[in-house]
Structures are given as C-alpha cells and as structure tokens.
N, C-alpha and C. Protein backbone atom coordinates (compact mmCIF):
# COMPACT_ATOMS: atom_id res chain seq x y z
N UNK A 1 -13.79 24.90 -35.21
CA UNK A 1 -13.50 23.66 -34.51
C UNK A 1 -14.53 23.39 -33.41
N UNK A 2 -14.65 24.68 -32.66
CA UNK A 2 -15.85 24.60 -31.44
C UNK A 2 -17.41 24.25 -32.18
N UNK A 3 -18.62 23.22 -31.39
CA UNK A 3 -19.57 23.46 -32.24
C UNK A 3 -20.34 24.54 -31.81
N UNK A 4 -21.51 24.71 -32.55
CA UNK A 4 -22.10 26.06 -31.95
C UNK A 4 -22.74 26.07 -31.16
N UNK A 5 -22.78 24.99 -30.45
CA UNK A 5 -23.71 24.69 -29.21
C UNK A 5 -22.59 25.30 -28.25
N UNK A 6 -21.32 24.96 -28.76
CA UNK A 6 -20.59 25.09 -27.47
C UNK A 6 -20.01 26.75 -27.48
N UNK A 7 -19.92 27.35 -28.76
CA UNK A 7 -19.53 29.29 -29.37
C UNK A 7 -20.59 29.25 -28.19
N UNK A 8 -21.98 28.77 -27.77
CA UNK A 8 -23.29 29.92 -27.83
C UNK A 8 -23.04 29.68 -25.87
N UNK A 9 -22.65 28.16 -25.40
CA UNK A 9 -22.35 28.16 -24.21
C UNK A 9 -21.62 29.14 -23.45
N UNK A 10 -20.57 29.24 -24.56
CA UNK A 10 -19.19 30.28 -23.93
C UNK A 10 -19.96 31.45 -23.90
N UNK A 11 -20.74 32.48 -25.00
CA UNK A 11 -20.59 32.98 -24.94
C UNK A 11 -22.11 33.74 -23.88
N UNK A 12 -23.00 32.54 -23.60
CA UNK A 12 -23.64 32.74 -22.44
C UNK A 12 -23.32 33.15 -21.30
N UNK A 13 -21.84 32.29 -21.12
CA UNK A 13 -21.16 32.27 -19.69
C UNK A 13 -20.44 33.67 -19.49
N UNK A 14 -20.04 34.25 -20.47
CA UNK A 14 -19.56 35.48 -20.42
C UNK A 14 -20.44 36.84 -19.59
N UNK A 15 -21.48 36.13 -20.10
CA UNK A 15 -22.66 37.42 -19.52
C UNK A 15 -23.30 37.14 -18.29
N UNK A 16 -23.04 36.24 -17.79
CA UNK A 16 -22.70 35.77 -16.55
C UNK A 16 -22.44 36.20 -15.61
N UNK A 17 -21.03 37.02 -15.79
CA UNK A 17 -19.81 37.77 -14.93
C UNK A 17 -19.80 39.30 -15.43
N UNK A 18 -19.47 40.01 -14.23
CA UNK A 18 -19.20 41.33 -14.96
C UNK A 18 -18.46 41.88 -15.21
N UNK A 19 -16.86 41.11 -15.17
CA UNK A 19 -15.60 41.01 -15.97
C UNK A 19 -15.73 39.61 -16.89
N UNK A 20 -16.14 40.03 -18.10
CA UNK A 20 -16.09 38.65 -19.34
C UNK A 20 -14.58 37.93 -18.91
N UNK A 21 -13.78 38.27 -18.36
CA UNK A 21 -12.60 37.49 -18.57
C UNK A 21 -13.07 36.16 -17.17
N UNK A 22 -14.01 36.69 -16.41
CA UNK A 22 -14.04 35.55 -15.20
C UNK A 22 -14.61 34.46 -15.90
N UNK A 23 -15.19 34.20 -17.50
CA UNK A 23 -15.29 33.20 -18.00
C UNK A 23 -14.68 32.12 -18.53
N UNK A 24 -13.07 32.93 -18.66
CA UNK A 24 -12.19 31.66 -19.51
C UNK A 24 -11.83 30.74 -18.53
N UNK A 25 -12.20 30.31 -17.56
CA UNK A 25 -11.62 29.01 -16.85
C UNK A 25 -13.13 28.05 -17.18
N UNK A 26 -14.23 28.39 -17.04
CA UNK A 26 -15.22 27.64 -17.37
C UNK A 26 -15.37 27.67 -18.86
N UNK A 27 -15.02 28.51 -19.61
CA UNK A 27 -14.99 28.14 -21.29
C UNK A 27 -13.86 27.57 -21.61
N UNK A 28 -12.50 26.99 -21.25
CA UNK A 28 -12.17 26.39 -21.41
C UNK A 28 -12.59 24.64 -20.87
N UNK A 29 -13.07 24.64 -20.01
CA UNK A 29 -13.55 23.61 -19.31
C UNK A 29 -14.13 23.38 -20.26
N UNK A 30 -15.34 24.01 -20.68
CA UNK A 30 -16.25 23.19 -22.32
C UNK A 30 -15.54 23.06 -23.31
N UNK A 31 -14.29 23.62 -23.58
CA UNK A 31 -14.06 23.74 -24.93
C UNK A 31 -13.55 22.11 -24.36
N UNK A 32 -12.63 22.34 -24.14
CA UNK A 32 -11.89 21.10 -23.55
C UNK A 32 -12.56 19.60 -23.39
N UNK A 33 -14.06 19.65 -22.63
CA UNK A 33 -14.80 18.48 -22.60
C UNK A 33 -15.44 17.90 -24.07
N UNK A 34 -15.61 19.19 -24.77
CA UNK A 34 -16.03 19.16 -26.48
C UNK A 34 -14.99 18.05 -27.13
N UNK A 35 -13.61 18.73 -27.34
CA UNK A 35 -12.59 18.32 -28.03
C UNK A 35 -11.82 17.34 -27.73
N UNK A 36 -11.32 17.20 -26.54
CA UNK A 36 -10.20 16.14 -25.67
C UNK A 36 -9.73 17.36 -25.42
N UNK A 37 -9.23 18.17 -25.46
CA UNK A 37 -7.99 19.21 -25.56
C UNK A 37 -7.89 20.51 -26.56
N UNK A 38 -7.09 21.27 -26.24
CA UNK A 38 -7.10 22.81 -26.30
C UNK A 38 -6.28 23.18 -27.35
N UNK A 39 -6.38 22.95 -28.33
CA UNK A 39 -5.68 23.16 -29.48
C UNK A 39 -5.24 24.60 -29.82
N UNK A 40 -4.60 25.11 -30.23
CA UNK A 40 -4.01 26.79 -30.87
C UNK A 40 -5.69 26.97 -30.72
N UNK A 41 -6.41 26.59 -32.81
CA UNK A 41 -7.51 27.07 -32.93
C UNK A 41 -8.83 27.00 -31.69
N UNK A 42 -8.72 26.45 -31.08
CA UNK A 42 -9.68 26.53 -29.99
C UNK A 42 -9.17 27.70 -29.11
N UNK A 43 -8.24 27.68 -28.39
CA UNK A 43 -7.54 29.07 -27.59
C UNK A 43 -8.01 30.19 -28.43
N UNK A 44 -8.02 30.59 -29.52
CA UNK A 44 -7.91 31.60 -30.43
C UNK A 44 -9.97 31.69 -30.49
N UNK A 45 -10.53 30.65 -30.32
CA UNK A 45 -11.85 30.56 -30.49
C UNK A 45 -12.55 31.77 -29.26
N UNK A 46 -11.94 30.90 -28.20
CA UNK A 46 -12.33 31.15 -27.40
C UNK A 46 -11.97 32.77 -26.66
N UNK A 47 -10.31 33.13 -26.70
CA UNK A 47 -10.04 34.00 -26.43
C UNK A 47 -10.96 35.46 -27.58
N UNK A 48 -11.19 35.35 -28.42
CA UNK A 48 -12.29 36.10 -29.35
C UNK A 48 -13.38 36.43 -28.57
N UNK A 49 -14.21 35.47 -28.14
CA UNK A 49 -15.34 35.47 -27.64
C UNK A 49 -15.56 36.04 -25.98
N UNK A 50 -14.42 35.53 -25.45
CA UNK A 50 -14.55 35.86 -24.26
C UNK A 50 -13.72 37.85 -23.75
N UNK A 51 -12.94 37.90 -25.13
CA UNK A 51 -12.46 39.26 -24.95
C UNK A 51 -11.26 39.28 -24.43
N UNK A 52 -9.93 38.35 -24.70
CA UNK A 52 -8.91 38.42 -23.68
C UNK A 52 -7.95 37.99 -24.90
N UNK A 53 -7.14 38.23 -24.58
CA UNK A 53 -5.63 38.38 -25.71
C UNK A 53 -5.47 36.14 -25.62
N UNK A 54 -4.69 36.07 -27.32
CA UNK A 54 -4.43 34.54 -27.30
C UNK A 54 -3.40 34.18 -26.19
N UNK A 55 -2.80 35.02 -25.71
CA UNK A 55 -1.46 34.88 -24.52
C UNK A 55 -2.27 34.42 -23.50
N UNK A 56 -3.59 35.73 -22.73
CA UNK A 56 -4.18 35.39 -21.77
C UNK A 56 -4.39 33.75 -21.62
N UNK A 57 -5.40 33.14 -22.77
CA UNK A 57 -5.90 32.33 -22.73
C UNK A 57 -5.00 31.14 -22.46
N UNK A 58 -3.91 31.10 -23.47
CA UNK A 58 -3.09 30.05 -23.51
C UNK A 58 -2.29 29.91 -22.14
N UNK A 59 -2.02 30.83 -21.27
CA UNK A 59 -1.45 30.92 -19.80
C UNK A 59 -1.95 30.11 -18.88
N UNK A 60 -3.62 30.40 -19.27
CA UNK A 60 -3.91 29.69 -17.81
C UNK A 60 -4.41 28.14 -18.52
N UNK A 61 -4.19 28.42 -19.98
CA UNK A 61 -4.68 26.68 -19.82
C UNK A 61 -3.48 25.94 -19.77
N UNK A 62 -1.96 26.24 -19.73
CA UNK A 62 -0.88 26.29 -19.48
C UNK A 62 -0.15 25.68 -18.17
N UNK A 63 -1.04 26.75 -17.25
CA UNK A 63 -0.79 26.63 -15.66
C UNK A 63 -1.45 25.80 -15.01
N UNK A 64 -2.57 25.46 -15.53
CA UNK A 64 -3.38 24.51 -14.58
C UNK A 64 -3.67 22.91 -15.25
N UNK A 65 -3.09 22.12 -14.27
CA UNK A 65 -2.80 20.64 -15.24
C UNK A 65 -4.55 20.15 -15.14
N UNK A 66 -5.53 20.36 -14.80
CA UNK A 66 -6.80 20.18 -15.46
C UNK A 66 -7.14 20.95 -17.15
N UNK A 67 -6.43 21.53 -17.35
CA UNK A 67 -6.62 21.70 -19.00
C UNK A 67 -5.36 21.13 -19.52
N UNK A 68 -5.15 20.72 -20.78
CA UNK A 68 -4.33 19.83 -21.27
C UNK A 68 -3.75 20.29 -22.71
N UNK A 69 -3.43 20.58 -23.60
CA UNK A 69 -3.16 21.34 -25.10
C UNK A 69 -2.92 20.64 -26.55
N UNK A 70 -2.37 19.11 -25.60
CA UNK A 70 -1.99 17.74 -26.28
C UNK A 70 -3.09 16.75 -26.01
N UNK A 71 -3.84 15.82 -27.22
CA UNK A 71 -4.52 15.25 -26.86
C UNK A 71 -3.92 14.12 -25.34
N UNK A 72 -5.33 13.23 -25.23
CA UNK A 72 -4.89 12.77 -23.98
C UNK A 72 -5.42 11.26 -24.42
N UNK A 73 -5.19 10.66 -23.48
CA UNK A 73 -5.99 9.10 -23.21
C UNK A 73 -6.83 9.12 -23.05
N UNK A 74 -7.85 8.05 -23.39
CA UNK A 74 -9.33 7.98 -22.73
C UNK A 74 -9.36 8.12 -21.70
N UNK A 75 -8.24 7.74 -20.48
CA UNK A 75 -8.14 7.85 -19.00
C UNK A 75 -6.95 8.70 -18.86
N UNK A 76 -6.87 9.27 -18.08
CA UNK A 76 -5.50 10.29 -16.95
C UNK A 76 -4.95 9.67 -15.70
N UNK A 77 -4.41 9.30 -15.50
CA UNK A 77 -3.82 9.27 -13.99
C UNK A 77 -2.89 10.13 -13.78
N UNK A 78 -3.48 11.28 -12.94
CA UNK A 78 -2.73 12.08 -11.89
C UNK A 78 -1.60 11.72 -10.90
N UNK A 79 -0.79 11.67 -11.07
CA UNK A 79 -0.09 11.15 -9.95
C UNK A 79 0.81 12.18 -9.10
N UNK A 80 0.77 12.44 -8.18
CA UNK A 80 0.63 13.44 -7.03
C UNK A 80 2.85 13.33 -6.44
N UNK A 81 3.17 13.89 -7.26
CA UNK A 81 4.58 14.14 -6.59
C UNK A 81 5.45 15.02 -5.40
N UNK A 82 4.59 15.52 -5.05
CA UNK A 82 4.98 16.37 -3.55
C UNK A 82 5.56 15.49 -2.71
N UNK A 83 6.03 16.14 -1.55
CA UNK A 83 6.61 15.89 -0.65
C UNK A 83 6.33 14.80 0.28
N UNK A 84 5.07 14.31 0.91
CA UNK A 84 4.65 13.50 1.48
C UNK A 84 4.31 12.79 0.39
N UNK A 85 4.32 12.63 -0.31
CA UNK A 85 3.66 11.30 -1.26
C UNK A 85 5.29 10.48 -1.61
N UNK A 86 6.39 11.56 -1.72
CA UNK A 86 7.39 11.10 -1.94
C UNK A 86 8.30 10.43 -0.46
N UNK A 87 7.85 10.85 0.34
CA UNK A 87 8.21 10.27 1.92
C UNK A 87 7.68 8.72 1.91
N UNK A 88 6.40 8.72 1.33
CA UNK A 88 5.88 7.41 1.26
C UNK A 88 6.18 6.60 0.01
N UNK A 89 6.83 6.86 -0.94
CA UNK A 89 7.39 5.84 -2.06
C UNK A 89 6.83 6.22 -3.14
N UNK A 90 6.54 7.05 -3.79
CA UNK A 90 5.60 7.81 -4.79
C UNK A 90 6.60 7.93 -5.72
N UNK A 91 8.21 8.05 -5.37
CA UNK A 91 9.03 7.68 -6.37
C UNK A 91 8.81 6.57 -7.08
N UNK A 92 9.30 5.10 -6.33
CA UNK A 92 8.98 3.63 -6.92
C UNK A 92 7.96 3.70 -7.72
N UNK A 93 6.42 4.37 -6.92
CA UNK A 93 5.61 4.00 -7.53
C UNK A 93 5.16 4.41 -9.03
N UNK A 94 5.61 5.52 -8.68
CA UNK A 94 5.63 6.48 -10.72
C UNK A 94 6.47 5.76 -11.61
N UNK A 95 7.72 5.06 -11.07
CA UNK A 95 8.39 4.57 -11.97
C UNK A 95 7.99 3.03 -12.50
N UNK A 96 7.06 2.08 -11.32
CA UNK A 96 6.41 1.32 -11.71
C UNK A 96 4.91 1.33 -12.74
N UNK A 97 4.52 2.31 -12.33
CA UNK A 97 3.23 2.71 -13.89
C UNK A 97 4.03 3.44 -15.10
N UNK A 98 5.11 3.90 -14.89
CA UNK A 98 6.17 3.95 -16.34
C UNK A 98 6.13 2.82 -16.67
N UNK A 99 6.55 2.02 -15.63
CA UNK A 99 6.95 0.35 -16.35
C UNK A 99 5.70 -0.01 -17.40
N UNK A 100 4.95 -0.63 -16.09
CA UNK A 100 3.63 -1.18 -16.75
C UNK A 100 2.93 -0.65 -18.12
N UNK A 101 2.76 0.92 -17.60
CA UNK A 101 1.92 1.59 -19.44
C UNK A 101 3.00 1.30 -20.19
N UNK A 102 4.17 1.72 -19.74
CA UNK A 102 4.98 1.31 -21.48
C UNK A 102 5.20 3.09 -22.10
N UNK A 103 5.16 4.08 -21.22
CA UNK A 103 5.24 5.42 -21.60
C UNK A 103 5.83 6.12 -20.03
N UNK A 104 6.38 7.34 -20.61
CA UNK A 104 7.07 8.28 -19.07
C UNK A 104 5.92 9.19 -18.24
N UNK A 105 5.98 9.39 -17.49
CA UNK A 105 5.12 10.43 -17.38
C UNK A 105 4.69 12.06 -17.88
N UNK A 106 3.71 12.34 -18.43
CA UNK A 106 3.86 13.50 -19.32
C UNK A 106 3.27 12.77 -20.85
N UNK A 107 3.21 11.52 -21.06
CA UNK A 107 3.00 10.80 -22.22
C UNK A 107 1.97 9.95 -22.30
N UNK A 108 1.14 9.00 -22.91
CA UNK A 108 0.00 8.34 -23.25
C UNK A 108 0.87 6.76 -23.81
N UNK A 109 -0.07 6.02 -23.74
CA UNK A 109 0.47 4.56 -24.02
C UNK A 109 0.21 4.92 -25.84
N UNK A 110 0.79 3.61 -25.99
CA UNK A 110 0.75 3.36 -27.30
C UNK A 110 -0.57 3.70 -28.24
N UNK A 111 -1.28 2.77 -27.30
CA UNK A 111 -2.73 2.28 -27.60
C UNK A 111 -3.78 3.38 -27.49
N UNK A 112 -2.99 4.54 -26.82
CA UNK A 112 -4.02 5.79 -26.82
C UNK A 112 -4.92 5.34 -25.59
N UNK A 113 -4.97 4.80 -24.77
CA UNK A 113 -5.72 4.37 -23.58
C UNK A 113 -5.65 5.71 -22.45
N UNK A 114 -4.15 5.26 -21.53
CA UNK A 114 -3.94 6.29 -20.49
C UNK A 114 -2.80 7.16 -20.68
N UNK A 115 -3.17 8.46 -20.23
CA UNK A 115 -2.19 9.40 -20.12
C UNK A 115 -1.55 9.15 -18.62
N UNK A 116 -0.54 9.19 -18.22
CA UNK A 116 0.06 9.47 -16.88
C UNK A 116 0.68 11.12 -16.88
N UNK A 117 0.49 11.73 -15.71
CA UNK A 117 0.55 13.31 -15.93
C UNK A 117 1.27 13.24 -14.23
N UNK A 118 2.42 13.76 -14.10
CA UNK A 118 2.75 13.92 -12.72
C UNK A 118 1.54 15.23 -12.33
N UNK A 119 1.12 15.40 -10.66
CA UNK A 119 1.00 16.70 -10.24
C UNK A 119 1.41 16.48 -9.00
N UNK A 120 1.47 18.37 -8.69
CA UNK A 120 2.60 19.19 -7.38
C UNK A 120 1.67 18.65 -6.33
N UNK A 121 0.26 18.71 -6.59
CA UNK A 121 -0.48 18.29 -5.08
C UNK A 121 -1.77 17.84 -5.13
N UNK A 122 -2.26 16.70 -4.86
CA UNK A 122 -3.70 16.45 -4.87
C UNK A 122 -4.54 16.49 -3.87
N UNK A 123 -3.43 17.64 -2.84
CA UNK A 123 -4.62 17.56 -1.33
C UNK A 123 -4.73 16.30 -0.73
N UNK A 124 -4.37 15.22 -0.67
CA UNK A 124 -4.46 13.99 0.21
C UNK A 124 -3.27 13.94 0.85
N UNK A 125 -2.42 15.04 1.66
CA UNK A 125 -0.84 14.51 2.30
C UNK A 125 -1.02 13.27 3.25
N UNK A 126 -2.55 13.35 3.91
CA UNK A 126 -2.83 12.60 4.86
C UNK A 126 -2.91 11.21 4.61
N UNK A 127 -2.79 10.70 3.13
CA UNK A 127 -3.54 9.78 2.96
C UNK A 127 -2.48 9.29 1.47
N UNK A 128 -1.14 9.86 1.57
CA UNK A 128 -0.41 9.61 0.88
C UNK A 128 -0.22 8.26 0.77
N UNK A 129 0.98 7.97 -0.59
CA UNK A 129 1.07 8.32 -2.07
C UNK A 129 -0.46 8.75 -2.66
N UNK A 130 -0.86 9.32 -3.40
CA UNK A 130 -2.44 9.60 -3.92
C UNK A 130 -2.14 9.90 -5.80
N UNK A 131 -3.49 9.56 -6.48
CA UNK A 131 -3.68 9.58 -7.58
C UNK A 131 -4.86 10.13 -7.85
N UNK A 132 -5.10 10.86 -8.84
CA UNK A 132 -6.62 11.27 -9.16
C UNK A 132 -6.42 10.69 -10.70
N UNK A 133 -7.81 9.99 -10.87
CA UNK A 133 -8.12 9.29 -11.95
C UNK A 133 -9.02 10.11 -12.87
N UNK A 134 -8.99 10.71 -13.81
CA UNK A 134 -9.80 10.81 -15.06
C UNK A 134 -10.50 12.25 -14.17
N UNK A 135 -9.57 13.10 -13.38
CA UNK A 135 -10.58 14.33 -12.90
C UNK A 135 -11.24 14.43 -11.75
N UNK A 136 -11.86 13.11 -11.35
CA UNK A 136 -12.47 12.97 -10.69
C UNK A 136 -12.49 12.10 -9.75
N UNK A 137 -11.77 10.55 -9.72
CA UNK A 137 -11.67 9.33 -9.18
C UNK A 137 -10.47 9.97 -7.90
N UNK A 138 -10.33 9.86 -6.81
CA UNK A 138 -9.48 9.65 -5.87
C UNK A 138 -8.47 8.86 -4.85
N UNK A 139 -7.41 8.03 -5.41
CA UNK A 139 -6.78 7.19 -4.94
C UNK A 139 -6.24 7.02 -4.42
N UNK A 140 -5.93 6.44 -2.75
CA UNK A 140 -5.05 7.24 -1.92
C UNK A 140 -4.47 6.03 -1.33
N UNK A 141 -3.59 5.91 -0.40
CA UNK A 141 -2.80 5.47 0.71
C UNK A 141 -2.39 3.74 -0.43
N UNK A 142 -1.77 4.70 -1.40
CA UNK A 142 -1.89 3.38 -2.87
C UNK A 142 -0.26 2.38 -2.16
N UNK A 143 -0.37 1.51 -2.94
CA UNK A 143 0.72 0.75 -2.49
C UNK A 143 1.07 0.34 -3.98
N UNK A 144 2.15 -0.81 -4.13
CA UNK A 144 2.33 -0.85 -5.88
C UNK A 144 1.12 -1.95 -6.87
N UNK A 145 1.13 -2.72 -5.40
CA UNK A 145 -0.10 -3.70 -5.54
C UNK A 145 -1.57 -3.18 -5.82
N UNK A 146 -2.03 -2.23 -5.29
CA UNK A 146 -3.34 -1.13 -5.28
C UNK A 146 -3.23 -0.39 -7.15
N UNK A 147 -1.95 0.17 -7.29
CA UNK A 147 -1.35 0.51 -8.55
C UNK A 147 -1.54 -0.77 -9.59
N UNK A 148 -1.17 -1.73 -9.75
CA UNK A 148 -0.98 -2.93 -10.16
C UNK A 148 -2.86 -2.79 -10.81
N UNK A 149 -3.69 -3.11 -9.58
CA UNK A 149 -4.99 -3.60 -9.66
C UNK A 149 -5.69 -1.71 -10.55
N UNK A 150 -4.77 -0.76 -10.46
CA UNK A 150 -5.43 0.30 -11.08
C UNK A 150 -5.55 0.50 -12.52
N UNK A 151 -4.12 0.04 -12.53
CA UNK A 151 -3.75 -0.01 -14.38
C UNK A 151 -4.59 -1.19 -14.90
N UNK A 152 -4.44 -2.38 -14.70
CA UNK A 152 -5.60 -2.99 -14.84
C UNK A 152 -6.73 -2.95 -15.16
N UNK A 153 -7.41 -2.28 -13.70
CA UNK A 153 -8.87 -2.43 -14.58
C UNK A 153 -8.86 -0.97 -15.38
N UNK A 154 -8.07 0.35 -15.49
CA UNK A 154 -8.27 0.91 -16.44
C UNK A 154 -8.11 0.73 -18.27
N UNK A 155 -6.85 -0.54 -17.96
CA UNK A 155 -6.75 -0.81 -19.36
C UNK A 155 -8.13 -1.85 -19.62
N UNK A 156 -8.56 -2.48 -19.14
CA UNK A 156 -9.75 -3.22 -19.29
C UNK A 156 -11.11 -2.37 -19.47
N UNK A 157 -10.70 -0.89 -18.99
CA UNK A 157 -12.12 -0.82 -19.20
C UNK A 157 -12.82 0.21 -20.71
C-alpha cells in the first residue's frame, strides 16, 4: 500500500534514532500524508519496518487525534472542547457546524469535503472557543458568525 519512496523514507528515519521505535510517530506522519489515513495494512507496514509489535503501532496512532485510521475530508476542523472553550460557548458552537456540515462530530459531510473531529485542547484557553483547521490553520476567539464565514469558505474552497 506504502510507495517505495515512502518503505525507503521510513526506513531512513529509523536509522536516525538509536531506539528504531523513536521513529513511529514520524513514520506514521508519512505514511499518513501518503494515504489520507492509517489503514490495518499500513500499521502492519510500518510496524515491520520500524521493529515494534502491530499493537505498538496502532496505540499511538490511536491516542493522538493528528493521526486518523478512517479516511478523512479534504479539510478537518479541530474543534477544541475543554473547559474554557466551553465557558465561552464552544457547546452552541459545535452544535452549530453539526448543523451546517450536515454530519456529528467524529464524521465527514456527505460530499467528502470536511471532517469535524472534537479535541481535549488546542492550547489557545486564552483566546477561547478555538479551532485548528487542516493541522495547521489556527482559529480563535471564534464567535458563530466567524464559524458561519469558516465553513464557507472551506466548502468553497
């Protein structure tokens, strides 16, 4: 499933470290950017190469909501459910991008566009409700209107 550009990446990165296992968070990261997502046969690819049991592997891509196991949307929105985000309305607001995509959180629209993915913390308490977009985008002190103009231009783009 992996191509061999990406077997020969992993197994560069391995030699890297002088515990091969400090590689499976960055070989999953490629496998993952390769594929959309982390399928059985990819876990099993990778855990081979890097030297760590299919349990190991599948744990931490498990535990950490930057790896994913189910394909995803062209886009992600993170949406940040802790404590201060929920002081500031982060309830309403999750339940209004339920509305709008047309899916719960944990799920992808119809159209295969966006995934919505709750998370425990995106580090912005200061700057609550907050969203991280596609990994990388950072959205903060959102209101439903700010939300409104997000879904938007992501379905547009």
């Amino acid at each position: 499933m992996l191509s061999e550009k990406t077997i020969n990446d992993i197994k560069l990165l391995a030699t890297k470290y002088p515990d091969k296992r400090s590689a499976l968070m960055p070989a999953l990261h490629l496998a993952q950017k390769e594929i959309g997502h982390l399928p059985d046969a990819v876990l099993d690819d990778i855990a081979e190469i890097i030297g760590v049991s299919r349990t190991e592997a599948s744990s931490v891509a498990t535990f950490y909501t930057m790896y994913t196991r189910e394909p995803r949307g062209t886009h992600t929105i993170f949406f940040c459910n802790d404590l201060p985000c929920a002081l500031r309305g982060a309830d309403e607001m999750l339940e209004q991008l339920e509305h709008k995509l047309g899916c719960k959180a944990g799920q992808t629209t119809a159209d295969g566009k966006i995934t919505l993915r709750e998370a425990e913390c995106l580090g912005g308490c200061d700057h609550a409700p907050v969203a991280l977009i596609d990994g990388a985008e950072h959205q903060s002190d959102l209101t439903l209107e700010k939300l409104d103009a997000l879904v938007a231009r992501l379905i547009n783009s």
